[in-house]
Structures are given as structure tokens and as C-alpha cells.
C-alpha atoms as a PDB file:
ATOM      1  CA  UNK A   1     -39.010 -24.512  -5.402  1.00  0.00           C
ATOM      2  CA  UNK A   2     -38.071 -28.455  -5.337  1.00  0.00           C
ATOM      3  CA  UNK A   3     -36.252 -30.015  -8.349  1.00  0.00           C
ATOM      4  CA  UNK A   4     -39.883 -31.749  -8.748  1.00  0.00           C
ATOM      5  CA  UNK A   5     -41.922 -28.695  -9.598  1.00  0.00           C
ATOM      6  CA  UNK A   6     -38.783 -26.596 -11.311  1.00  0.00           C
ATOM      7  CA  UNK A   7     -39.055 -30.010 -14.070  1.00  0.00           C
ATOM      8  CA  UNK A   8     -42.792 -29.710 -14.376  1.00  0.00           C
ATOM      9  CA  UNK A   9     -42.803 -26.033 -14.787  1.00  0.00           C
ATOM     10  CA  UNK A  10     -39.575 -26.297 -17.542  1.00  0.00           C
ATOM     11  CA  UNK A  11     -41.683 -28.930 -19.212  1.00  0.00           C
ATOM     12  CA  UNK A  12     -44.965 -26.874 -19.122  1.00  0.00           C
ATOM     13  CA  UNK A  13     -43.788 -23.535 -20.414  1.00  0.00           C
ATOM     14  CA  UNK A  14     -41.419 -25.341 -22.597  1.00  0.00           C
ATOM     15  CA  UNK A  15     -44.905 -26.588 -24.416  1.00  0.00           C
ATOM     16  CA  UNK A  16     -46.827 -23.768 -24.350  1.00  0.00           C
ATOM     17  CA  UNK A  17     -43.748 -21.954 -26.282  1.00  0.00           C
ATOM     18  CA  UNK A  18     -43.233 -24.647 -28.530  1.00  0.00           C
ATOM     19  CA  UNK A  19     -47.408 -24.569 -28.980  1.00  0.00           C
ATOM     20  CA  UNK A  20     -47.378 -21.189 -29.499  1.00  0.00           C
ATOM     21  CA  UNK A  21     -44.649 -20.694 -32.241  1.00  0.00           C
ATOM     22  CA  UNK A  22     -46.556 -23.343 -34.092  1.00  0.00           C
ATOM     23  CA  UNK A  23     -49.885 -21.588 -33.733  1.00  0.00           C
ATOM     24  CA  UNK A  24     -47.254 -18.034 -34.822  1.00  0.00           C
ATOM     25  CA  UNK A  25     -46.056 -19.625 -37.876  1.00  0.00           C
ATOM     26  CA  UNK A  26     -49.164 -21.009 -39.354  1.00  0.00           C
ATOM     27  CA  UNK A  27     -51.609 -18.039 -38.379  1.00  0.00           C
ATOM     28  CA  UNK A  28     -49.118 -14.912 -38.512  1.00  0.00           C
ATOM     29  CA  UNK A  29     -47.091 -13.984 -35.395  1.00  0.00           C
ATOM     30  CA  UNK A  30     -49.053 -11.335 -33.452  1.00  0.00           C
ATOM     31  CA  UNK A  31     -47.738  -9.155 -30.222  1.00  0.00           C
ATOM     32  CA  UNK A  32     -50.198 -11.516 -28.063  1.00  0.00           C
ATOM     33  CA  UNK A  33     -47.929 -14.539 -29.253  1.00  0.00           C
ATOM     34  CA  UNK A  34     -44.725 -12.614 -28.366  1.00  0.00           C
ATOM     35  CA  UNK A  35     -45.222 -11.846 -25.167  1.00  0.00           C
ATOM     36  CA  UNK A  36     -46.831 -15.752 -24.476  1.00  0.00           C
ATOM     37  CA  UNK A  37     -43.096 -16.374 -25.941  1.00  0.00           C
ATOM     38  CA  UNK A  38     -41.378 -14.231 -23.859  1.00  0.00           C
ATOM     39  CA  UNK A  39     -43.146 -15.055 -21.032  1.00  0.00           C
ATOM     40  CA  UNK A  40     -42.547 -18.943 -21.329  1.00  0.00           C
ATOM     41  CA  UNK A  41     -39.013 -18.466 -22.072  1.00  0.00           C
ATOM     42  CA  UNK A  42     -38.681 -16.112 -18.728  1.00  0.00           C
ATOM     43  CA  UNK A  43     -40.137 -18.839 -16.513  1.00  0.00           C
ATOM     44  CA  UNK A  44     -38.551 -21.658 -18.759  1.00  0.00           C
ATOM     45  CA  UNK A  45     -35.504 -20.166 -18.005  1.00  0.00           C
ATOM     46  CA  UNK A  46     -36.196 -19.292 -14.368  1.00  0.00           C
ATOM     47  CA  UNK A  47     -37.051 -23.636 -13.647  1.00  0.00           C
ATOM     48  CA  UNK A  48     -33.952 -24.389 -15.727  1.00  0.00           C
ATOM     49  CA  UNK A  49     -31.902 -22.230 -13.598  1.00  0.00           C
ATOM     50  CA  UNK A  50     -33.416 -23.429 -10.428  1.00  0.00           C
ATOM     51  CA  UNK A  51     -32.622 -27.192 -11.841  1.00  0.00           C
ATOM     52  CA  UNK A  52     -28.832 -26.274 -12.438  1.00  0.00           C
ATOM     53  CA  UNK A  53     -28.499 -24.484  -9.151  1.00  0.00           C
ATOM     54  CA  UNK A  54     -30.047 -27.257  -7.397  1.00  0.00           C
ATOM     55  CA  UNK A  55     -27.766 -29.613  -9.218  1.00  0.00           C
ATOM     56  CA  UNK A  56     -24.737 -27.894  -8.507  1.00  0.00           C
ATOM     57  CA  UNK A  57     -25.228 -27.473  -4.778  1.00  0.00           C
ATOM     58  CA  UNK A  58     -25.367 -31.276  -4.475  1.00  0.00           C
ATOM     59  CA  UNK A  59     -21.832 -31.810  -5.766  1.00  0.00           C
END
């Protein structure tokens, strides 16, 4: 994965959490948001990693 796509896919499921934590705490949290939470956060975390590992091999 390039450092291009790794930023788009941080900012996308970085959104979609953020959206869906909003939509949680005005309609009730339900297990569908959860794992949309979970799941964002796992590939989040994945691009973020990706990013820092890129970054670090560069030095």
C-alpha cells in the first residue's frame, strides 16, 4: 500500500467512525454501530500503521 492510499483510507474510516458515533449518540448505540466502530478503527489503525512504518523506513 503507498503512503497515498494508507492517508486516504486513515481519512475515510476515520469519518465513517467519527459519522457513526454521532449517528450512536443521538439514535442509541446498537451492535450494528459497534462493529462499523470496530471495524473503522481496525483499518484506521492498519493505514496509520502503514503511514508510520513507511515513515520510519525513510530515515
Amino acid at each position: 500500500m503507498n503512503r497515498t492510499s494508507a492517508r486516504w483510507f486513515l481519512v475515510a474510516f476515520a469519518v465513517i467512525g467519527v459519522l457513526t458515533v454521532i449517528e450512536g449518540i443521538n439514535d442509541g448505540f446498537t451492535v450494528l454501530n459497534w462493529v462499523v466502530v470496530a471495524v473503522s478503527v481496525l483499518f484506521a489503525g492498519q493505514a496509520a500503521w502503514t503511514l508510520a512504518r513507511d515513515r520510519s523506513s525513510r530515515a
